[in-house]
Protein backbone atom coordinates (compact mmCIF):
# COMPACT_ATOMS: atom_id res chain seq x y z
CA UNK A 1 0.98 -15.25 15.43
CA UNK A 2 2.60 -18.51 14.64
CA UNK A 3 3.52 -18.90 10.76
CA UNK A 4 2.29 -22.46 11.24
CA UNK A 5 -1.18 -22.50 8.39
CA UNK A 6 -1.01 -18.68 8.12
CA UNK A 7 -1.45 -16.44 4.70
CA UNK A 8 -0.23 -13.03 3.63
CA UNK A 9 -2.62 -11.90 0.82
CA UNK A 10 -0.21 -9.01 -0.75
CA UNK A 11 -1.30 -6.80 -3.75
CA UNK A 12 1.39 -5.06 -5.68
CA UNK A 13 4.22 -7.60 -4.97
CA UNK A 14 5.81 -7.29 -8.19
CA UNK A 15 8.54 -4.32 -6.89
CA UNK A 16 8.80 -2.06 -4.87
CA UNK A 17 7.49 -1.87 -0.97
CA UNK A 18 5.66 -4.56 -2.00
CA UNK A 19 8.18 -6.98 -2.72
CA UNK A 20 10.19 -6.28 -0.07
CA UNK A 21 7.23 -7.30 2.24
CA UNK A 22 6.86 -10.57 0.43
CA UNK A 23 10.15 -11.12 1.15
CA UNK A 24 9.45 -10.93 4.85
CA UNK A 25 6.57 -12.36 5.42
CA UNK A 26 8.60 -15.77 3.41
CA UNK A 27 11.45 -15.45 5.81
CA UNK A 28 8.93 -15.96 8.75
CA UNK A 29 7.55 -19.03 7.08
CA UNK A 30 4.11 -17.73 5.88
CA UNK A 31 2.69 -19.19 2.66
CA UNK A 32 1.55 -16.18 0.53
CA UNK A 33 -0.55 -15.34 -2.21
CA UNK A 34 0.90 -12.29 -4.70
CA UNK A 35 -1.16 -10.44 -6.76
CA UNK A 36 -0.07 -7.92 -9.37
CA UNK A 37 -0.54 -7.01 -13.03
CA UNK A 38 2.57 -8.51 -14.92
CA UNK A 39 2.57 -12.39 -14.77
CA UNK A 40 6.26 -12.76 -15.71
CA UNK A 41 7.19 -10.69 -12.94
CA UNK A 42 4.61 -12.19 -10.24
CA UNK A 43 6.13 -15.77 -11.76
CA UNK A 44 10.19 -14.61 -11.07
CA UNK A 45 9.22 -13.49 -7.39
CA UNK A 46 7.61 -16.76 -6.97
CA UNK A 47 10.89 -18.78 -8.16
CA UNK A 48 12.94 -16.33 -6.22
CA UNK A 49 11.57 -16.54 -2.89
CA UNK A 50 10.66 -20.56 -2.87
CA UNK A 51 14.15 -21.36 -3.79
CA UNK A 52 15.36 -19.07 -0.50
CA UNK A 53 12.39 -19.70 2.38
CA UNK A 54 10.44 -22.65 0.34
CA UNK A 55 7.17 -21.44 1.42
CA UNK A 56 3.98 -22.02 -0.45
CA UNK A 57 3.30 -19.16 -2.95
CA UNK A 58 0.16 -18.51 -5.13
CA UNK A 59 0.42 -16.05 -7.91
CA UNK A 60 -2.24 -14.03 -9.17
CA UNK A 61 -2.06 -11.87 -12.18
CA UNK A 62 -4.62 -8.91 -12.14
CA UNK A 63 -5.18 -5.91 -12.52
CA UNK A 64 -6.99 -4.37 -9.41
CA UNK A 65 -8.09 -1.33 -11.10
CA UNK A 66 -10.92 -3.20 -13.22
CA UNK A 67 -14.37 -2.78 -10.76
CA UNK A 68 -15.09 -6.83 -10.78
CA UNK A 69 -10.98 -7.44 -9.68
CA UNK A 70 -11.59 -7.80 -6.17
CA UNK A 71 -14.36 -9.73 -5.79
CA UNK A 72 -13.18 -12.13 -8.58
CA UNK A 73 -9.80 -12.29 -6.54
CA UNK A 74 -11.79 -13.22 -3.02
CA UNK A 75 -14.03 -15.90 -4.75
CA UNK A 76 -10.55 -17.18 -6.30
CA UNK A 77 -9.63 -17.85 -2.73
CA UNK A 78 -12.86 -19.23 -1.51
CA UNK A 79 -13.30 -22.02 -4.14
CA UNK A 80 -9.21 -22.92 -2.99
CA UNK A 81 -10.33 -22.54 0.45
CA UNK A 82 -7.43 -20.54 1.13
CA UNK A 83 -8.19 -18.35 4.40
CA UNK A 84 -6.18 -15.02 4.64
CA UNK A 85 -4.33 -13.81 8.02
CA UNK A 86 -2.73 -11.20 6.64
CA UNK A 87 -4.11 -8.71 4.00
CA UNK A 88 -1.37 -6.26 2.49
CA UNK A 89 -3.44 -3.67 0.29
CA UNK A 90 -0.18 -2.00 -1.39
CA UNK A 91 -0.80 -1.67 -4.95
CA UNK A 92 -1.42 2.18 -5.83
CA UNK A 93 -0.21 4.29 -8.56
CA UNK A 94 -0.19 8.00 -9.15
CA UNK A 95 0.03 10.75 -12.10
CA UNK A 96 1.63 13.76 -12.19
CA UNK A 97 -0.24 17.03 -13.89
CA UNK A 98 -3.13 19.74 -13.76
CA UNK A 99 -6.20 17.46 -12.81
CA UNK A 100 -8.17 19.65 -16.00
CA UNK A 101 -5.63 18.07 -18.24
CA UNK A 102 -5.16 14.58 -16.82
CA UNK A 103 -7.69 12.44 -18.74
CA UNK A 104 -10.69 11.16 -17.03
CA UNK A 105 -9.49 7.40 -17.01
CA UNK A 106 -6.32 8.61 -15.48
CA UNK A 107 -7.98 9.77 -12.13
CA UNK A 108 -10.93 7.46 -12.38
CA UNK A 109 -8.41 5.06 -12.18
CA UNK A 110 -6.31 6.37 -9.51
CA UNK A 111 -9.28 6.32 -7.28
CA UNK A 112 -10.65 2.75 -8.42
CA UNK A 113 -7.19 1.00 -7.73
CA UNK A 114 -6.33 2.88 -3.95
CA UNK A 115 -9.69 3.75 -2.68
CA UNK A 116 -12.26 1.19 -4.39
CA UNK A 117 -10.29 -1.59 -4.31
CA UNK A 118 -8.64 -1.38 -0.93
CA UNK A 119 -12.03 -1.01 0.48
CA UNK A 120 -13.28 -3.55 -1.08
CA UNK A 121 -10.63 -6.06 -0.24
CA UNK A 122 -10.90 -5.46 3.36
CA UNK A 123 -14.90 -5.26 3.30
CA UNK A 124 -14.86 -9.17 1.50
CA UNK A 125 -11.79 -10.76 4.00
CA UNK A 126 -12.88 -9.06 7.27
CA UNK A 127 -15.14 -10.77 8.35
CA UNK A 128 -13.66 -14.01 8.70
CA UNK A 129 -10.81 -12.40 10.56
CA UNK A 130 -13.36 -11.54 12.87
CA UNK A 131 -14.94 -14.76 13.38
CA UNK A 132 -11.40 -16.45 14.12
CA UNK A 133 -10.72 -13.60 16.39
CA UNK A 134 -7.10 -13.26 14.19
CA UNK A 135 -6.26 -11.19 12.16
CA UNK A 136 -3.75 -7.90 10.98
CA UNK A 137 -4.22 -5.75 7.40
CA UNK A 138 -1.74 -3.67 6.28
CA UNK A 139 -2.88 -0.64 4.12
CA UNK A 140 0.17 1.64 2.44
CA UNK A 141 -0.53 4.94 2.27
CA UNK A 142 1.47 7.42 1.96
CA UNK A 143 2.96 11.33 3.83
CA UNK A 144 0.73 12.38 1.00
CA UNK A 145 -2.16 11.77 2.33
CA UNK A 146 -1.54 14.66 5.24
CA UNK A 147 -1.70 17.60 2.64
CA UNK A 148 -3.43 18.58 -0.52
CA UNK A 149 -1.00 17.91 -3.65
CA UNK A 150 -1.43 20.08 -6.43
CA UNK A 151 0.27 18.89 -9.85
CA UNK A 152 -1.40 15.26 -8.46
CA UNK A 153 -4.56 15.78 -6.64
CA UNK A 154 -6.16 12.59 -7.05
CA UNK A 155 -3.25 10.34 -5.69
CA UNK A 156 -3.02 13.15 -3.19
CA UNK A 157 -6.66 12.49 -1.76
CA UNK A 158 -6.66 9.24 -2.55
CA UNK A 159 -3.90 8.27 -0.03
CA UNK A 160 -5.65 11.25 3.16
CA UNK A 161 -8.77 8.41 2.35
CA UNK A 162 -6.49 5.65 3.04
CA UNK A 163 -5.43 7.12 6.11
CA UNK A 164 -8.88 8.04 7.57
CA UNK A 165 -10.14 5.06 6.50
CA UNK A 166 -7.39 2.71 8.13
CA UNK A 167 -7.65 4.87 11.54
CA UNK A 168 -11.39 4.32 11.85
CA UNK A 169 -11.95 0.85 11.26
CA UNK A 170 -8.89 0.01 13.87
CA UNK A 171 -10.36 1.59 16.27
CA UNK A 172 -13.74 -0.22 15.25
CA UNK A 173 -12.10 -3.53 15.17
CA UNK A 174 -10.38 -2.53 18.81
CA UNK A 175 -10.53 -6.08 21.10
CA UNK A 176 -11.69 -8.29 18.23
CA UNK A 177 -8.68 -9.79 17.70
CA UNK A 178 -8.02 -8.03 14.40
CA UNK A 179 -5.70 -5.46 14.24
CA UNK A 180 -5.62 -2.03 10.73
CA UNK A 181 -2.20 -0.86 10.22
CA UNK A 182 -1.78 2.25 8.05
CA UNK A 183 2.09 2.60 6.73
CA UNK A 184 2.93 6.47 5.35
CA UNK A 185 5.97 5.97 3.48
CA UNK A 186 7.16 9.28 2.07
CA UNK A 187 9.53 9.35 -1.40
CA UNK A 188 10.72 5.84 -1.66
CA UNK A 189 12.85 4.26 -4.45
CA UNK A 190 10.45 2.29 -6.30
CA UNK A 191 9.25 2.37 -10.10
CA UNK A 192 5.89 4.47 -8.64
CA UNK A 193 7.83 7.77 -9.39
CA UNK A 194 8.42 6.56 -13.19
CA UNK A 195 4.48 5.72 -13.44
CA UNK A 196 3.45 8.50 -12.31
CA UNK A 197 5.96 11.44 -14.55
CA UNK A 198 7.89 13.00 -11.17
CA UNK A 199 11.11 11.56 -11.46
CA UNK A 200 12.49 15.07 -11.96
CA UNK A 201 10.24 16.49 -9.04
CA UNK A 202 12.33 18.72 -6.75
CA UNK A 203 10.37 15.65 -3.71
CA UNK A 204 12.59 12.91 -5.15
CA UNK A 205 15.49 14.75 -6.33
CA UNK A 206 16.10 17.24 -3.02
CA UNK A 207 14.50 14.74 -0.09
CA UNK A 208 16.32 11.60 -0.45
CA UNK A 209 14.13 8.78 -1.03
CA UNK A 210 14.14 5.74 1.12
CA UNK A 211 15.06 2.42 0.31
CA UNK A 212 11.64 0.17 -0.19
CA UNK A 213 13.72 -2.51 2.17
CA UNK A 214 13.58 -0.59 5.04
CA UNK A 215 9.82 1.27 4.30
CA UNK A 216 8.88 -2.49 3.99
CA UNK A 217 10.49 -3.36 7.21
CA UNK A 218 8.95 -0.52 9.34
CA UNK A 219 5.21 -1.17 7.88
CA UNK A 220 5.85 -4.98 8.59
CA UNK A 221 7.37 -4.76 12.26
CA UNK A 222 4.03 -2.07 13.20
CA UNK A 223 1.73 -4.26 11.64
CA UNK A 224 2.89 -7.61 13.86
CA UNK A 225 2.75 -5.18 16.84
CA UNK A 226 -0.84 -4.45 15.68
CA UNK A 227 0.26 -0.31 15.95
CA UNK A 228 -2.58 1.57 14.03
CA UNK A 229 -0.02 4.17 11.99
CA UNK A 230 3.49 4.13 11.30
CA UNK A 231 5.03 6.62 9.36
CA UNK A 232 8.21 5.63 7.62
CA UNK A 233 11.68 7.52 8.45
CA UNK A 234 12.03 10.22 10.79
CA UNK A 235 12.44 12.96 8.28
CA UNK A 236 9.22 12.03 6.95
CA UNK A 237 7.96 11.69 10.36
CA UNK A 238 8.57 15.42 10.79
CA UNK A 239 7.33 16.66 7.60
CA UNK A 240 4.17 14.98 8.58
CA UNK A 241 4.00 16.90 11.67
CA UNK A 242 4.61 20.18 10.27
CA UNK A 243 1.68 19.81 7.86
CA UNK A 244 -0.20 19.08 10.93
CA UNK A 245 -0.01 22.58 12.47
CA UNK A 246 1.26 24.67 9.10
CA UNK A 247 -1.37 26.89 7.51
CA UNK A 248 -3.12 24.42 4.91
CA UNK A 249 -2.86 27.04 2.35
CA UNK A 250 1.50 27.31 3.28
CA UNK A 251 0.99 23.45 3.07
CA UNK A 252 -0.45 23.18 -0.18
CA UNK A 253 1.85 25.54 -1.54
CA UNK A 254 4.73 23.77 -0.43
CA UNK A 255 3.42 20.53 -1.79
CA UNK A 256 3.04 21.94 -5.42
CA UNK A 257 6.61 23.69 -5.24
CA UNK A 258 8.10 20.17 -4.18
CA UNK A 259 5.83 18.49 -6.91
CA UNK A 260 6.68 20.41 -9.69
CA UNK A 261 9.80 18.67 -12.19
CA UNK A 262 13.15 20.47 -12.21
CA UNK A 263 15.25 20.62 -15.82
């Protein structure tokens, strides 16, 4: 696709994988439209990345967890009659502890910002991808989403939905022109660990988290070749293979032993 009129929608742009894939879609010349929750930091990425690739930017600051979020962000983008190529549904957050102690609001939320919105995002722009015959979405997901997680169940499910989802309406969408690209990063060095408490987990401290650069990059490059799943890194390529044919109680047990914080 020529970067010639073309716009990456990207939610979550603020840090992390995010970020890094704002980055590339401005180095390829596409004007882009960021969405996050902190305005000051939406506004700095903005400066940054006109000043280096002078692309057209739009920033908007929300938060995707509130239920009217993405609709009010899609109407946004009507009345500016600004058509999106390229929908990036990364934001997602996670929290770490017993789901009988978490607070409701804490997994209601969890499943409002990376289920109910990411649905609902590519329910409202898909179907004028389809009638141009052009289009790609990229959801993030994550190795997660191949095993139960106890210590953070929620994010855990919510991320196996992202993955079923993403696989089903690709092959749907198969010769209309419009292509669903699930990325499954595994620990990545982003400030998701600090939301969500496991910055001590024995995950981040004994796997060796990846650098949201190169997640970003690997997402980006199977998205433009319109490949339905890409898992990020071959380590976590692997892992996600063993879950496949492992016992799922072995794999659940493993998943709360790498969960769990170290002192």
């Amino acid at each position: 696709m020529s970067s010639q009129n073309r716009t990456a929608l990207i939610t979550g742009a603020s840090g992390g994988i995010g970020y890094e894939l704002s980055k590339l879609f401005a180095r390829d010349g596409y004007s882009l439209v960021l969405v996050a929750r902190s305005e000051a930091k939406l506004r700095q990425v903005a400066a940054e990345l006109k000043n280096a690739f002078g692309v057209l930017i739009s920033i908007l600051p929300m938060d995707l967890s509130s239920p009217a979020a993405p609709q009010m962000l899609f109407d946004h983008l009507q009345r500016e009659t600004i058509a999106v190529d390229f929908l990036v549904n990364n934001a997602a957050y996670g929290k770490y502890g017993q789901f009988s102690q978490l607070s409701i609001e804490e997994s209601l939320g969890q499943i409002q910002l990376n289920i109910v919105a990411l649905t609902a995002l590519s329910r409202l722009f898909l179907p004028a991808m389809i009638a141009r015959k052009s289009g790609r979405i990229l959801n993030v997901a994550s190795t997660a989403g191949f095993q139960a997680g106890p210590m953070m169940a929620v994010y855990y499910a919510t991320k196996a939905y992202v993955i079923s989802f993403s696989e089903a309406i690709a092959s749907e969408l198969a010769g209309t022109g419009v292509t669903v690209t699930c990325l499954c990063p595994g620990p990545t060095l982003t400030n998701f660990q600090k939301r969500a408490d496991i910055e001590s987990s024995r995950l981040f401290r004994r796997f060796g988290p990846m650098d949201p650069a190169t997640v970003a990059r690997h997402g980006y490059r199977a998205m433009m070749k319109g490949r339905a799943l890409r898992i990020s890194g071959w380590k976590n390529f692997v892992l996600a293979e063993t879950v496949r044919i492992s016992p799922r109680k072995l794999a659940t047990a493993v998943s709360g032993w790498a969960a769990e914080n170290e002192k």
